[in-house]
C-alpha atoms as a PDB file:
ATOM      1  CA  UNK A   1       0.000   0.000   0.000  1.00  0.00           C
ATOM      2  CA  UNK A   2       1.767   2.981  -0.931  1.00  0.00           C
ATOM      3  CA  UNK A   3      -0.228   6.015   0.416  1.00  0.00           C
ATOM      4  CA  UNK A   4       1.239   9.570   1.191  1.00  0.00           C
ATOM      5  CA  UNK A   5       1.203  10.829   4.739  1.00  0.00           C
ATOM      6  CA  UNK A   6      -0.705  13.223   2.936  1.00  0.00           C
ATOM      7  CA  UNK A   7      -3.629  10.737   1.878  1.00  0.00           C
ATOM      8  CA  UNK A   8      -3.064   9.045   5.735  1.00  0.00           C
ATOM      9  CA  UNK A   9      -3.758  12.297   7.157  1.00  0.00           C
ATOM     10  CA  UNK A  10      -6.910  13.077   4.887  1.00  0.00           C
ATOM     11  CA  UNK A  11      -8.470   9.731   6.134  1.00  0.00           C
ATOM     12  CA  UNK A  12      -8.007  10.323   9.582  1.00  0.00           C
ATOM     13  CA  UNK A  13      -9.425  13.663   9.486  1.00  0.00           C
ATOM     14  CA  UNK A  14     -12.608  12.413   7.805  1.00  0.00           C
ATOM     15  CA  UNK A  15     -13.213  10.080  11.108  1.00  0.00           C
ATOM     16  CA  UNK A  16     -14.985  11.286  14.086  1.00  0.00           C
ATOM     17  CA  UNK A  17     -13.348   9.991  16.860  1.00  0.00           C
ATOM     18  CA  UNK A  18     -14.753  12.473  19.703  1.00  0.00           C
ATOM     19  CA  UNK A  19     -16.910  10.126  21.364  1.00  0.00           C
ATOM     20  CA  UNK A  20     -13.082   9.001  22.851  1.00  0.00           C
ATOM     21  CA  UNK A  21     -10.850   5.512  22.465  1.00  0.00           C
ATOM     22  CA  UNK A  22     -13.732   2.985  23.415  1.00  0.00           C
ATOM     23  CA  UNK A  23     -16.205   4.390  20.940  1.00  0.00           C
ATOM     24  CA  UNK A  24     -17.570   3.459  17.317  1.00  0.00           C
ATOM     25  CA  UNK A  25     -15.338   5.967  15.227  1.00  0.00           C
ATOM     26  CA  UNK A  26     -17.367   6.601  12.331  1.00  0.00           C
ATOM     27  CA  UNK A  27     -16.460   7.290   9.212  1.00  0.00           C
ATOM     28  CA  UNK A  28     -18.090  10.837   7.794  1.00  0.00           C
ATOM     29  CA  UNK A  29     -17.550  11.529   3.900  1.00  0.00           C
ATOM     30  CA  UNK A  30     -18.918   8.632   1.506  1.00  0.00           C
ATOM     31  CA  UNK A  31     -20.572   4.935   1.542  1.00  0.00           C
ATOM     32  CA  UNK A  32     -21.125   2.116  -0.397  1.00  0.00           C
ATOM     33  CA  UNK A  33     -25.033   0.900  -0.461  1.00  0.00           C
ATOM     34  CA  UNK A  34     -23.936  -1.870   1.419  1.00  0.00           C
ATOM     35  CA  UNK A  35     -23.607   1.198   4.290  1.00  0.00           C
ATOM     36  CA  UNK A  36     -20.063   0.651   4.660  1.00  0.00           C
ATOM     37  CA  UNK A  37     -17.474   3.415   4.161  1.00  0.00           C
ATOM     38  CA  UNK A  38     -15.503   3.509   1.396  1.00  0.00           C
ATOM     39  CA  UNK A  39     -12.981   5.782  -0.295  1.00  0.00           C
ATOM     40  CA  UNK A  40     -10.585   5.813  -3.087  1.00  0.00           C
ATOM     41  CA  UNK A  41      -7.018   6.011  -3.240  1.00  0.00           C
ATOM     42  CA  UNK A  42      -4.322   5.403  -6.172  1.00  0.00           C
ATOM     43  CA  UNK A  43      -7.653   3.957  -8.348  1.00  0.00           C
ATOM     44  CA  UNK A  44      -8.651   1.553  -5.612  1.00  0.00           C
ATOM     45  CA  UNK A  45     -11.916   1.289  -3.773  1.00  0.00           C
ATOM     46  CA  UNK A  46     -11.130   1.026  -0.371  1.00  0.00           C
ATOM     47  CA  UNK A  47     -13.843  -0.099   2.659  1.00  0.00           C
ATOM     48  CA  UNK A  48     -12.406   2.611   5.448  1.00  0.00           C
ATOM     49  CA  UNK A  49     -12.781  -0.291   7.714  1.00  0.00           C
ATOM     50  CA  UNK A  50     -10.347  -2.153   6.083  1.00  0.00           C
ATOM     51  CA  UNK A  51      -7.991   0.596   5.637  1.00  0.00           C
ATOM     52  CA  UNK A  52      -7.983   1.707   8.878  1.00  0.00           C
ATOM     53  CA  UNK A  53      -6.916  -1.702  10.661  1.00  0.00           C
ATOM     54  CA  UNK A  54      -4.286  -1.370   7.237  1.00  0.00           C
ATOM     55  CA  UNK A  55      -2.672   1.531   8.499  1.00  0.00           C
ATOM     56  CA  UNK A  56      -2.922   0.322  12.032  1.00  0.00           C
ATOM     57  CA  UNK A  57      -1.790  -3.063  11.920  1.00  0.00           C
ATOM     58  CA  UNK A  58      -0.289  -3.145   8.870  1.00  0.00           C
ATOM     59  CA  UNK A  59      -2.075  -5.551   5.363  1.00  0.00           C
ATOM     60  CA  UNK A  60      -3.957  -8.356   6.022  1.00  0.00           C
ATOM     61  CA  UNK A  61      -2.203 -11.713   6.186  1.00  0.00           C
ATOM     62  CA  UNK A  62      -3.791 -13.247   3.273  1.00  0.00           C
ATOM     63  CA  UNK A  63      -6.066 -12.687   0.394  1.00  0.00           C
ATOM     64  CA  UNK A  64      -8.727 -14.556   1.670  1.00  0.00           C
ATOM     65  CA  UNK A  65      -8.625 -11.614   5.173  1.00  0.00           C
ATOM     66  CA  UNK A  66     -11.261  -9.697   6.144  1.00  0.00           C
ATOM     67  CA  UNK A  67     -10.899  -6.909   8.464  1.00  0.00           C
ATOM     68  CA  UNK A  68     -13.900  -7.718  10.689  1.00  0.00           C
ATOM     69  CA  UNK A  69     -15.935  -5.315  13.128  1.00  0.00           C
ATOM     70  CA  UNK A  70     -16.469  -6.350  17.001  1.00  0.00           C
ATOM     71  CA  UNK A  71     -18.694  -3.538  17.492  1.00  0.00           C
ATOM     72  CA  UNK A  72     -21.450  -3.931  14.715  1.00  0.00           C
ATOM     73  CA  UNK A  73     -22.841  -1.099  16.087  1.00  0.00           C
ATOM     74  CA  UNK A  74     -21.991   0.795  12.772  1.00  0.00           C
ATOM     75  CA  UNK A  75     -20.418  -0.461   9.649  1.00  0.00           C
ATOM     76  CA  UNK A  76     -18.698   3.056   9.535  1.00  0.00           C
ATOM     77  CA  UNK A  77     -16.522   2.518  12.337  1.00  0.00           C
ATOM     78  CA  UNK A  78     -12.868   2.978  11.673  1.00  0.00           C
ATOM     79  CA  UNK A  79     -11.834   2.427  15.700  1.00  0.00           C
ATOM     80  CA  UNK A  80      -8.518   0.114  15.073  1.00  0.00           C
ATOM     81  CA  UNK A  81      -9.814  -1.211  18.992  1.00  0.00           C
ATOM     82  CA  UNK A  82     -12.882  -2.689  17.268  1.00  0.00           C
ATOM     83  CA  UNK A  83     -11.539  -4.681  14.264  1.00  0.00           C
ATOM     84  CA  UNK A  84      -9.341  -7.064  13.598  1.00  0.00           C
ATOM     85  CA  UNK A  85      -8.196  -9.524  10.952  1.00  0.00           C
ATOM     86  CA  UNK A  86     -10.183 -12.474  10.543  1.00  0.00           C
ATOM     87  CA  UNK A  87     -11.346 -15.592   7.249  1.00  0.00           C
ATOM     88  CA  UNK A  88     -14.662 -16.161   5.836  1.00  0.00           C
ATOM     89  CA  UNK A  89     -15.525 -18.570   8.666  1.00  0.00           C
ATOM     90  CA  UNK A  90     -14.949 -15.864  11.477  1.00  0.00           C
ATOM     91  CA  UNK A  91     -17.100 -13.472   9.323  1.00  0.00           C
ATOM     92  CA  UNK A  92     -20.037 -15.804   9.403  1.00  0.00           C
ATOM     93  CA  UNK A  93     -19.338 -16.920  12.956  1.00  0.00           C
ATOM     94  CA  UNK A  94     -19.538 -12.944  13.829  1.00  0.00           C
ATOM     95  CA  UNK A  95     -22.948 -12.278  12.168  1.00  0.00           C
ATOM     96  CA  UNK A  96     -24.391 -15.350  13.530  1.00  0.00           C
ATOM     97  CA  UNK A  97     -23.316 -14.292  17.156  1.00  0.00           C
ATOM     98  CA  UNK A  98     -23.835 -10.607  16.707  1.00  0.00           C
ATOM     99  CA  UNK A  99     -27.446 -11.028  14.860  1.00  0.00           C
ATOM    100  CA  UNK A 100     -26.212  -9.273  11.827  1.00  0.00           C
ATOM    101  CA  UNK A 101     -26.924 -12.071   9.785  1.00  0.00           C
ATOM    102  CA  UNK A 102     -29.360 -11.839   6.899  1.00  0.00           C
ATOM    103  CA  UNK A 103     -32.205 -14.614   6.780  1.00  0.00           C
ATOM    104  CA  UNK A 104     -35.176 -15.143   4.855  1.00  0.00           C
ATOM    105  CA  UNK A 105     -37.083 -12.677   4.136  1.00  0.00           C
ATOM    106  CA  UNK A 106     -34.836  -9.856   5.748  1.00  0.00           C
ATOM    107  CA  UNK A 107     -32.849 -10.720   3.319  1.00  0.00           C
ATOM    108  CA  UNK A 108     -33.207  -8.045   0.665  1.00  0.00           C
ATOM    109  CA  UNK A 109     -32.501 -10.503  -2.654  1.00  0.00           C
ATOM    110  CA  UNK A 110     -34.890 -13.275  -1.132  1.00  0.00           C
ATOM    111  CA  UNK A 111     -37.720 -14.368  -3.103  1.00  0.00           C
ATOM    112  CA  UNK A 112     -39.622 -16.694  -0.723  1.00  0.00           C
ATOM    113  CA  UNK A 113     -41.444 -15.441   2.567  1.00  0.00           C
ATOM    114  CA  UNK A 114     -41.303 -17.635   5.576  1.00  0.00           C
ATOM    115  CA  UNK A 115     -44.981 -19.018   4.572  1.00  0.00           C
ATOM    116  CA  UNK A 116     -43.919 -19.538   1.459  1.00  0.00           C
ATOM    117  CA  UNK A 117     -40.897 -21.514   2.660  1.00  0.00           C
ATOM    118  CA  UNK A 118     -43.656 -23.670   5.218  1.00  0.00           C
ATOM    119  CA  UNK A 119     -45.895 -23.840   2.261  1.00  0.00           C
ATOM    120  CA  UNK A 120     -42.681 -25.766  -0.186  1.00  0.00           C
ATOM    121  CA  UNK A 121     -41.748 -27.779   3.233  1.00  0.00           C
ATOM    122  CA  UNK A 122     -45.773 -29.114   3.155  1.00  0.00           C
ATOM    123  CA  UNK A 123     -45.875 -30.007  -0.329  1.00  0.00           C
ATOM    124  CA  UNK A 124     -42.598 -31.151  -0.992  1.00  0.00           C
ATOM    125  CA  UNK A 125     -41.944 -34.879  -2.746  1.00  0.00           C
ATOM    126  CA  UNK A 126     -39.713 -37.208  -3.442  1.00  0.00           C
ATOM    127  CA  UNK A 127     -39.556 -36.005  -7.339  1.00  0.00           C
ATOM    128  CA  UNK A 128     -42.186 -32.958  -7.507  1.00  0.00           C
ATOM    129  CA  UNK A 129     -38.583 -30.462  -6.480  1.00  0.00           C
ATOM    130  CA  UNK A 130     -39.302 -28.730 -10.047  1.00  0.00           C
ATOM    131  CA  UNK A 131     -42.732 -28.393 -10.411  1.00  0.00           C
ATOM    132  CA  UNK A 132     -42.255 -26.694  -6.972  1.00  0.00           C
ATOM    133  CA  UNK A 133     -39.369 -24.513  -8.452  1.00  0.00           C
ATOM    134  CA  UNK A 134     -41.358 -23.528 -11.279  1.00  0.00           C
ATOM    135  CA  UNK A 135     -44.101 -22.645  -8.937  1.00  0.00           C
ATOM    136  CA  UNK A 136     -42.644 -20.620  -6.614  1.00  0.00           C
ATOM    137  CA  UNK A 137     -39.993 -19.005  -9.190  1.00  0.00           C
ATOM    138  CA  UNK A 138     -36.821 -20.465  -7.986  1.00  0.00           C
ATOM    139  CA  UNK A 139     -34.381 -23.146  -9.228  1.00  0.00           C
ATOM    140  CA  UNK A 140     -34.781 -26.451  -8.268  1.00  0.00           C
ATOM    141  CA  UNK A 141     -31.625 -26.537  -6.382  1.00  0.00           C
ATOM    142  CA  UNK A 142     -33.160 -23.910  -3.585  1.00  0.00           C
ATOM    143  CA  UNK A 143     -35.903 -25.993  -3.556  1.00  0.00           C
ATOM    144  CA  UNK A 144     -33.989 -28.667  -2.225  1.00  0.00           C
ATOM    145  CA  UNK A 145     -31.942 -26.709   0.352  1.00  0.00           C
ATOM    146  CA  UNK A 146     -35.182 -25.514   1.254  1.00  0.00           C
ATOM    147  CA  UNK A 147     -36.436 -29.149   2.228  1.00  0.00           C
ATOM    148  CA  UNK A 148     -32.929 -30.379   3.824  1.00  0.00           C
ATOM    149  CA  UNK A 149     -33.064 -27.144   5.838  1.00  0.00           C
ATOM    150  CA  UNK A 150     -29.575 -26.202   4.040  1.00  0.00           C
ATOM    151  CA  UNK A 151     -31.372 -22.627   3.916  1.00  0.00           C
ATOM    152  CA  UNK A 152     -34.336 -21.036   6.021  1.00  0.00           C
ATOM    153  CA  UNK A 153     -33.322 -23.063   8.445  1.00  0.00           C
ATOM    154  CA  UNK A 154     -34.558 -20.476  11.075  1.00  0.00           C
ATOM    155  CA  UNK A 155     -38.053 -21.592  10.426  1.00  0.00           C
END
């Protein structure tokens, strides 16, 4: 990461770190829709999460790193205190514990509703998976994960 003290010092200005050390430090200037901040530098998208615990802690240890929130009070927050490095699995494990995990229908891409999924559950087959898929507008394959409670299995 080659950034100028310059472009170091412009990030840390554009986080508002008055509510003191222990606190969500949010970032204030721009955000993906995802709600996450997010900035440019040297034509590279950057989440201001990820670049904070960067400059802080120095790149993450693999590709496959995410710089993870313990707060997830804010998916602004910048506070080095409240990230840390962490894989896919730790990612999950985190939104799982922390309730941050989209289900069903709060799921924004979801096509089913929670009757819907009790509805597929009922009817369901041995060999009737893709007249239900064509049904309920959704591949065969979700049908099944459906019935093996693979997904929805909150309900």
């Amino acid at each position: 990461m080659d950034l100028t003290e310059k472009q170091i010092t412009y990030f840390w200005e554009r986080v508002d770190m008055s509510g003191g050390p222990d606190a969500c430090w949010d970032w204030t200037c721009g955000c993906a829709d995802n709600g996450y901040g997010i900035v440019v530098y040297n034509y590279k998208n950057w989440g201001t999460h990820n670049l904070a615990l960067t400059l802080t802690e120095g790149p993450p240890p693999t590709d496959k790193t995410y710089a993870l929130h313990s707060c997830k009070q804010s998916r602004k927050c910048c506070n080095p205190a409240h990230l840390r490095w962490g894989d896919a699995a730790d990612n999950g494990g985190d939104r799982v514990e922390q309730g941050t995990l989209l289900h069903g229908i709060s799921n924004g891409s979801s096509k089913l509703t929670d009757a819907q999924v009790l509805k597929i559950r009922e009817k369901y087959e041995a060999g009737n998976g893709q007249e239900l898929a064509d049904e309920y507008g959704v591949s065969r394959q979700t049908i099944r994960r459906i019935v093996k409670r693979i997904n929805w299995k909150h309900i």
